[in-house]
PDB file of N, CA and C in Angstrom:
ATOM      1  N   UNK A   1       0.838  -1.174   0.000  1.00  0.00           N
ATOM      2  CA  UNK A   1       0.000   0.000   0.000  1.00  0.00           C
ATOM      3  C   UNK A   1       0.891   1.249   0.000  1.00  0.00           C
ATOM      4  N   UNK A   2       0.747   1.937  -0.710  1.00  0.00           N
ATOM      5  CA  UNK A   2       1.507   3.616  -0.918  1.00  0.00           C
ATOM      6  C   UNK A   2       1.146   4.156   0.197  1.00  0.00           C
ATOM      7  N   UNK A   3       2.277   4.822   0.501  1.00  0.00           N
ATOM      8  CA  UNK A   3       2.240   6.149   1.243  1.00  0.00           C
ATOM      9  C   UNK A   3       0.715   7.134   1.222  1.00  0.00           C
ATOM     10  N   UNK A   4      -0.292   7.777   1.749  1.00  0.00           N
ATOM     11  CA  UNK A   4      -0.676   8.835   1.380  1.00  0.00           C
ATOM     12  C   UNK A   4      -0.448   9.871   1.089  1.00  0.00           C
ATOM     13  N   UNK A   5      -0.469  10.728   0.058  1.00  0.00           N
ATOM     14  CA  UNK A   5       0.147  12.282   0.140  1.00  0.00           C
ATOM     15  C   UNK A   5       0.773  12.840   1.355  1.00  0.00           C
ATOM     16  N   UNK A   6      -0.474  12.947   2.511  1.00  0.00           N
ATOM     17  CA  UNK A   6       0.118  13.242   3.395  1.00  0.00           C
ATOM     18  C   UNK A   6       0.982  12.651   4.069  1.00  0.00           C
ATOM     19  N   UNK A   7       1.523  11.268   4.037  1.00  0.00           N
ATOM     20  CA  UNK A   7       2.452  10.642   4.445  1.00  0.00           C
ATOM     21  C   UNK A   7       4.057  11.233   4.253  1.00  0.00           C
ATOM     22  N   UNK A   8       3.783  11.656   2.479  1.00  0.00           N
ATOM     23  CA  UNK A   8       5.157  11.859   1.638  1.00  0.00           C
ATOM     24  C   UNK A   8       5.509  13.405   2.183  1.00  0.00           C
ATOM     25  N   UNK A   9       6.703  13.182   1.541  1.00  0.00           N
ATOM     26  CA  UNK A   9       7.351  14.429   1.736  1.00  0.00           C
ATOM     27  C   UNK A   9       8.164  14.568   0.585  1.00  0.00           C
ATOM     28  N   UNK A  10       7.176  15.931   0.045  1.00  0.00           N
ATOM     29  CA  UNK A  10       8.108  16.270  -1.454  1.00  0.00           C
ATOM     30  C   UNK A  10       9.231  16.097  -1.652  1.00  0.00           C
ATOM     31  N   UNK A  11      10.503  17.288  -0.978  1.00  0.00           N
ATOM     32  CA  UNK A  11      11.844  17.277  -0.861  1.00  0.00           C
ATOM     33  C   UNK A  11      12.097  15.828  -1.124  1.00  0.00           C
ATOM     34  N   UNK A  12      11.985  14.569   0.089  1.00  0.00           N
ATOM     35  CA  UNK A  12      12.455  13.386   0.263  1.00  0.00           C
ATOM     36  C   UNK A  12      12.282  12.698  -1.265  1.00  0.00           C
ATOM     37  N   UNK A  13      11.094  12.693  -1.484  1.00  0.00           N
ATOM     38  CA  UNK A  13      10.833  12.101  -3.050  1.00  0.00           C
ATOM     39  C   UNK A  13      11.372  12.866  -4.190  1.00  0.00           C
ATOM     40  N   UNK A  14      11.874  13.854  -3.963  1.00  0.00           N
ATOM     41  CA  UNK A  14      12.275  14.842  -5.589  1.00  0.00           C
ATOM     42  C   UNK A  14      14.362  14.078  -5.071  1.00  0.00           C
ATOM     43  N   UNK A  15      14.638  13.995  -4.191  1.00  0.00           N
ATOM     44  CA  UNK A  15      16.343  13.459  -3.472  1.00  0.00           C
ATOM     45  C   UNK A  15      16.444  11.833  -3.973  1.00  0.00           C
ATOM     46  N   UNK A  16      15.288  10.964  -3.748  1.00  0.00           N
ATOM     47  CA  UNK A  16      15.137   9.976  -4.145  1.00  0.00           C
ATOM     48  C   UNK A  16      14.896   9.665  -5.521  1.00  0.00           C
ATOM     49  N   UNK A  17      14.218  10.395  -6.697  1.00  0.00           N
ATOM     50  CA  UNK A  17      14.433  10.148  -7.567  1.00  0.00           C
ATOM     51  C   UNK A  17      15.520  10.969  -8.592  1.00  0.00           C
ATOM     52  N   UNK A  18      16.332  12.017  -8.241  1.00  0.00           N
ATOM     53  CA  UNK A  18      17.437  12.427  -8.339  1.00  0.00           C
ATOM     54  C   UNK A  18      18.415  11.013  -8.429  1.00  0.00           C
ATOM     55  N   UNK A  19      18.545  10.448  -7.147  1.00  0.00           N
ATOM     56  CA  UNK A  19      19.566   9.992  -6.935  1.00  0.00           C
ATOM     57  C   UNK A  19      19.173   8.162  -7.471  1.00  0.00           C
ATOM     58  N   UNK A  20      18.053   8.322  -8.227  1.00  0.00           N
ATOM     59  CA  UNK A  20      17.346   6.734  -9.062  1.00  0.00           C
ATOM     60  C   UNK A  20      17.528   5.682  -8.263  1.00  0.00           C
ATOM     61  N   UNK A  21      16.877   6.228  -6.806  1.00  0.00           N
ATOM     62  CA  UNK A  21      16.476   5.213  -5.402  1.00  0.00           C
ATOM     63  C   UNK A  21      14.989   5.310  -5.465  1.00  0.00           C
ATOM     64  N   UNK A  22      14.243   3.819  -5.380  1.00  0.00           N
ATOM     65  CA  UNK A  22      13.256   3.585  -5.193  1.00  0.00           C
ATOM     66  C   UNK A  22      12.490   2.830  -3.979  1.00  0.00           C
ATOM     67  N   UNK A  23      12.071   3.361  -2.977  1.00  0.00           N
ATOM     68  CA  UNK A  23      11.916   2.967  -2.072  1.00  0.00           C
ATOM     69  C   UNK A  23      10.772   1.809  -2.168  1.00  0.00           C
ATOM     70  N   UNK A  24      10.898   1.056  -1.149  1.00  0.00           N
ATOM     71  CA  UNK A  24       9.258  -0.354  -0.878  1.00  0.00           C
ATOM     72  C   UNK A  24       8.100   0.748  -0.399  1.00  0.00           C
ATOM     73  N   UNK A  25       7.365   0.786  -0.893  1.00  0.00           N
ATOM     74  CA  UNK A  25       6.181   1.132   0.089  1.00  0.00           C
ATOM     75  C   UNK A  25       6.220   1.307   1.344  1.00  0.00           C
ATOM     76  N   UNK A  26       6.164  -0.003   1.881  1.00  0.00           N
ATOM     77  CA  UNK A  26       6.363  -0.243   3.545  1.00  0.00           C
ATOM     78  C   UNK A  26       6.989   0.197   3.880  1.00  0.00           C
ATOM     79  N   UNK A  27       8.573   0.578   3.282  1.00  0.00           N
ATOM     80  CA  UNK A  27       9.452   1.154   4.383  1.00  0.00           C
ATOM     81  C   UNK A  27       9.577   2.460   4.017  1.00  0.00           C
ATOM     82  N   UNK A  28       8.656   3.025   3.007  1.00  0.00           N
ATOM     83  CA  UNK A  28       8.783   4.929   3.118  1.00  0.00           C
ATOM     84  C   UNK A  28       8.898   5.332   4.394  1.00  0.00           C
ATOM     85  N   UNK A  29       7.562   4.848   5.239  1.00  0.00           N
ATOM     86  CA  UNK A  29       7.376   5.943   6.255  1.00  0.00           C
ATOM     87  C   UNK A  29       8.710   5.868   7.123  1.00  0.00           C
ATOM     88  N   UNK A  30      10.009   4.601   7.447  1.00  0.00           N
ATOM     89  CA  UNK A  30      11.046   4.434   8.150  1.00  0.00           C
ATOM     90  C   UNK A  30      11.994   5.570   7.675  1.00  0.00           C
ATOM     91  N   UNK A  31      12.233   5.264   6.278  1.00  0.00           N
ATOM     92  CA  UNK A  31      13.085   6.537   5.711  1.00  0.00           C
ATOM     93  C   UNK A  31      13.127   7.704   6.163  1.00  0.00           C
ATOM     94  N   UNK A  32      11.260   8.474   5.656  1.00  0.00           N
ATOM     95  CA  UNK A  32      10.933   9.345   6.011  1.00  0.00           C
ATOM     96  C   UNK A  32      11.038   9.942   7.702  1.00  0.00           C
ATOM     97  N   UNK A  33      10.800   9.160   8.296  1.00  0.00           N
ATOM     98  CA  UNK A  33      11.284   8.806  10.059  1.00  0.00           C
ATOM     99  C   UNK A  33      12.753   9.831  10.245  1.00  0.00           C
ATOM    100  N   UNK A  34      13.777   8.499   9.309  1.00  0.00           N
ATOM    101  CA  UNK A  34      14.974   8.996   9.452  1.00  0.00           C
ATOM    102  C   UNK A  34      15.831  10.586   8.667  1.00  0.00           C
ATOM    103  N   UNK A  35      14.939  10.519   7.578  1.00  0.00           N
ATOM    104  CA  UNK A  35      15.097  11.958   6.496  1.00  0.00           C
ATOM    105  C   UNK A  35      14.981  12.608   7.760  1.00  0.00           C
ATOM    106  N   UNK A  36      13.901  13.131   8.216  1.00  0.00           N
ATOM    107  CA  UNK A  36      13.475  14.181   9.116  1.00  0.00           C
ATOM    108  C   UNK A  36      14.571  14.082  10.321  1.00  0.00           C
ATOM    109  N   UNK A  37      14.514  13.025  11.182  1.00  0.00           N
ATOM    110  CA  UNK A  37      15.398  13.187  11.993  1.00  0.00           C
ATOM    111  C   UNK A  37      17.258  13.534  11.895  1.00  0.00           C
ATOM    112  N   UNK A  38      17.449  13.476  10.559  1.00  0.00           N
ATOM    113  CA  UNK A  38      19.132  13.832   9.690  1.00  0.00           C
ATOM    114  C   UNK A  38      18.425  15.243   9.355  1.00  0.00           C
ATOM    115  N   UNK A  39      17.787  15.806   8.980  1.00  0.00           N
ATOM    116  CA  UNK A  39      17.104  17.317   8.856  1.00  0.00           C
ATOM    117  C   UNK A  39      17.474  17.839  10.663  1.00  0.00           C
ATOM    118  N   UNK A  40      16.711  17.436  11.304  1.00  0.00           N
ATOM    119  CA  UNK A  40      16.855  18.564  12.487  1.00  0.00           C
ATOM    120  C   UNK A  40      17.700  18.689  13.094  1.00  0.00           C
ATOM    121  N   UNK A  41      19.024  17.086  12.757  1.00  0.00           N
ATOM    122  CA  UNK A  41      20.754  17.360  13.330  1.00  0.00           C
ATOM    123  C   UNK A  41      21.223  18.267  12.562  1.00  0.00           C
ATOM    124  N   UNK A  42      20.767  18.572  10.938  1.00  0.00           N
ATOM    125  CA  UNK A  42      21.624  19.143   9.994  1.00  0.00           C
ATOM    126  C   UNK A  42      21.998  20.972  10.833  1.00  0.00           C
ATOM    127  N   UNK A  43      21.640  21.606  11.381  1.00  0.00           N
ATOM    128  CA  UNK A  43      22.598  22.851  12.534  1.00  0.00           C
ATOM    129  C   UNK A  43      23.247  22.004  13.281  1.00  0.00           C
ATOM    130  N   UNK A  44      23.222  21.359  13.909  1.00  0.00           N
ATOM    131  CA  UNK A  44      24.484  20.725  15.081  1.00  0.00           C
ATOM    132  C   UNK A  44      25.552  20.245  13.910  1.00  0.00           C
ATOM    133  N   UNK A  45      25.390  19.955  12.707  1.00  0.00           N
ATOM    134  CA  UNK A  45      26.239  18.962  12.021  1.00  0.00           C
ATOM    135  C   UNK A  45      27.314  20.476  11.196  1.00  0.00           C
ATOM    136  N   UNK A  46      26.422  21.136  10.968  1.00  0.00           N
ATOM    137  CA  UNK A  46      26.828  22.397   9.828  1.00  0.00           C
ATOM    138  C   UNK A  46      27.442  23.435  10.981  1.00  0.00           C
ATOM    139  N   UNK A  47      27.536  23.438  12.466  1.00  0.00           N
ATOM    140  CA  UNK A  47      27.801  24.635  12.991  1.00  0.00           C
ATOM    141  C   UNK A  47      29.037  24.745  13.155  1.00  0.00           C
ATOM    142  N   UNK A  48      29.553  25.805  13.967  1.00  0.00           N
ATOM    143  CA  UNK A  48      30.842  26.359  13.667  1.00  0.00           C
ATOM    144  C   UNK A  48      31.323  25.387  14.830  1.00  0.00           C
ATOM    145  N   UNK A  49      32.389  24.951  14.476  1.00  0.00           N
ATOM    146  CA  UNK A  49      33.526  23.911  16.052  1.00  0.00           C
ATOM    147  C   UNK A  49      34.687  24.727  16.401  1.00  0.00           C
ATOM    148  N   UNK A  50      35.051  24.313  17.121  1.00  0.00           N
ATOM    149  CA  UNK A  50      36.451  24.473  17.977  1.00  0.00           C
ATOM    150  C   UNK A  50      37.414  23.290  17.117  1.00  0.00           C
ATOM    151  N   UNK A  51      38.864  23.694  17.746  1.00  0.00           N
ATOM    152  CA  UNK A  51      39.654  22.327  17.387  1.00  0.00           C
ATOM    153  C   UNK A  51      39.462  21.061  18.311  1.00  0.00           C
ATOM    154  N   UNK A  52      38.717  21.997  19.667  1.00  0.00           N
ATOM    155  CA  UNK A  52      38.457  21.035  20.575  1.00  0.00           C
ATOM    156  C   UNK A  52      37.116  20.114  20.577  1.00  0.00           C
ATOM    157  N   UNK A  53      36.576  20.288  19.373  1.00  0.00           N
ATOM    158  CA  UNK A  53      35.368  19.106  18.811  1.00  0.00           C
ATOM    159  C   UNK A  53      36.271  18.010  17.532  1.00  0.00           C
ATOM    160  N   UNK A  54      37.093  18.248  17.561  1.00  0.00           N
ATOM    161  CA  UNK A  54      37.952  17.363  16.521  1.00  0.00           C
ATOM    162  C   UNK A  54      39.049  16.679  17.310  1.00  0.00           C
ATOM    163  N   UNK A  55      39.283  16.045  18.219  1.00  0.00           N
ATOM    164  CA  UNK A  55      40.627  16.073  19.282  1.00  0.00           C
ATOM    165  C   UNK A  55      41.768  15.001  17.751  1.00  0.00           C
ATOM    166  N   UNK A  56      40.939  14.482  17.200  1.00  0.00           N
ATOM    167  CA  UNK A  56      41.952  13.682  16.096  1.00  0.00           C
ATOM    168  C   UNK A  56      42.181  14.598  15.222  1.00  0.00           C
ATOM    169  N   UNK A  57      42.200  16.005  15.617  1.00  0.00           N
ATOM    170  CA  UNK A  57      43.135  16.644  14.770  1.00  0.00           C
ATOM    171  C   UNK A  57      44.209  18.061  15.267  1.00  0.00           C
ATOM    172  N   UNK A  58      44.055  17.310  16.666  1.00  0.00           N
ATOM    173  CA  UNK A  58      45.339  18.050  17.537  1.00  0.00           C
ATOM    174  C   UNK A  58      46.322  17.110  18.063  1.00  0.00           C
ATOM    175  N   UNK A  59      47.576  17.754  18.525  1.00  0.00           N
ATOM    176  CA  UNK A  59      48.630  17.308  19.129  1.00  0.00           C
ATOM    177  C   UNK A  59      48.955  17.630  20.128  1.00  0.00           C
ATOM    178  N   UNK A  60      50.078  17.620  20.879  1.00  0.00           N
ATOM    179  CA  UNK A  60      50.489  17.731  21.961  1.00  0.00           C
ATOM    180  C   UNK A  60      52.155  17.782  21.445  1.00  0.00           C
ATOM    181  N   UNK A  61      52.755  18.919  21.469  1.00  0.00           N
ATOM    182  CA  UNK A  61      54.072  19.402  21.027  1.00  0.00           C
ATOM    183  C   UNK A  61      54.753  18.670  21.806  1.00  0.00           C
ATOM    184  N   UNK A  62      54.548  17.915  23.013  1.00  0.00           N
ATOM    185  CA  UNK A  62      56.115  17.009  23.779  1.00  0.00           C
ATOM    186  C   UNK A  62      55.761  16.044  22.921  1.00  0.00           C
ATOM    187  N   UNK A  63      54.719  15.089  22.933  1.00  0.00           N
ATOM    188  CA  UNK A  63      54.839  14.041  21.692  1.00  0.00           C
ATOM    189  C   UNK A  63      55.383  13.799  20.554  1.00  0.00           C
ATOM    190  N   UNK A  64      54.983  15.385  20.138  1.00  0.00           N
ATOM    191  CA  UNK A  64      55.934  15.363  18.193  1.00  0.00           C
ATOM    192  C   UNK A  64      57.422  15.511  18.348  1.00  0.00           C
ATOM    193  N   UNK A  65      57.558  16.236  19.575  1.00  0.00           N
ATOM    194  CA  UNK A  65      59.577  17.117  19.657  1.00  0.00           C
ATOM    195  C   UNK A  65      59.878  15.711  20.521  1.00  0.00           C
ATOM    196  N   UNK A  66      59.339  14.475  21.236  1.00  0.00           N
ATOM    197  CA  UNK A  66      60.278  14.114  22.106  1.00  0.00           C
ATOM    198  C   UNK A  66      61.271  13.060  21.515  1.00  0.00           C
ATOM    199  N   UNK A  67      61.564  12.821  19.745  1.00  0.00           N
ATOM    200  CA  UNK A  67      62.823  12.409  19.822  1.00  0.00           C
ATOM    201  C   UNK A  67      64.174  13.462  19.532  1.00  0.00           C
ATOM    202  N   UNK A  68      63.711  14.650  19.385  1.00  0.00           N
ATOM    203  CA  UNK A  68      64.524  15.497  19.090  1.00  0.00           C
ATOM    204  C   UNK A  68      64.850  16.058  20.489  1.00  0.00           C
ATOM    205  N   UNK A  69      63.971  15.630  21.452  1.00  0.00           N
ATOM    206  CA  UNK A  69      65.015  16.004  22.806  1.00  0.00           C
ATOM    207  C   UNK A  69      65.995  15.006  23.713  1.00  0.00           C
ATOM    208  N   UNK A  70      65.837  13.959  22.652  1.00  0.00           N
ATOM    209  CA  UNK A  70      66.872  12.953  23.550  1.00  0.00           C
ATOM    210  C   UNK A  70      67.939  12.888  22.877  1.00  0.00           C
TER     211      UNK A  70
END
């Protein structure tokens, strides 16, 4: 059984057939579930960080210099 209109969600269906993904019936509404919920992280995901939200992309200067101090 299809989705109802009101089930769908334009955006989601115009991304899905862009990208020539065809979803089951049954599992629209799961997708749709998850579309929306990757929508309302998308500000936490896009916002501005620190270096201190990345720690795998800092160092610690005695680590890098300590064979050059022995």
């Amino acid at each position: 059984m299809d989705p109802s209109p009101e089930e769908r969600d334009a955006e989601l269906d115009l991304l899905l057939r862009r990208g020539g993904l065809t979803i089951p019936p049954e599992r629209y509404p799961a997708i749709l579930l998850g579309y929306r919920e990757i929508q309302a992280m998308m500000p936490l995901l896009r916002g501005p960080r620190t270096a201190a939200s990345e720690p795998a992309g800092t160092y610690v200067l005695d680590t890098v210099t300590r064979e050059r101090a022995a």
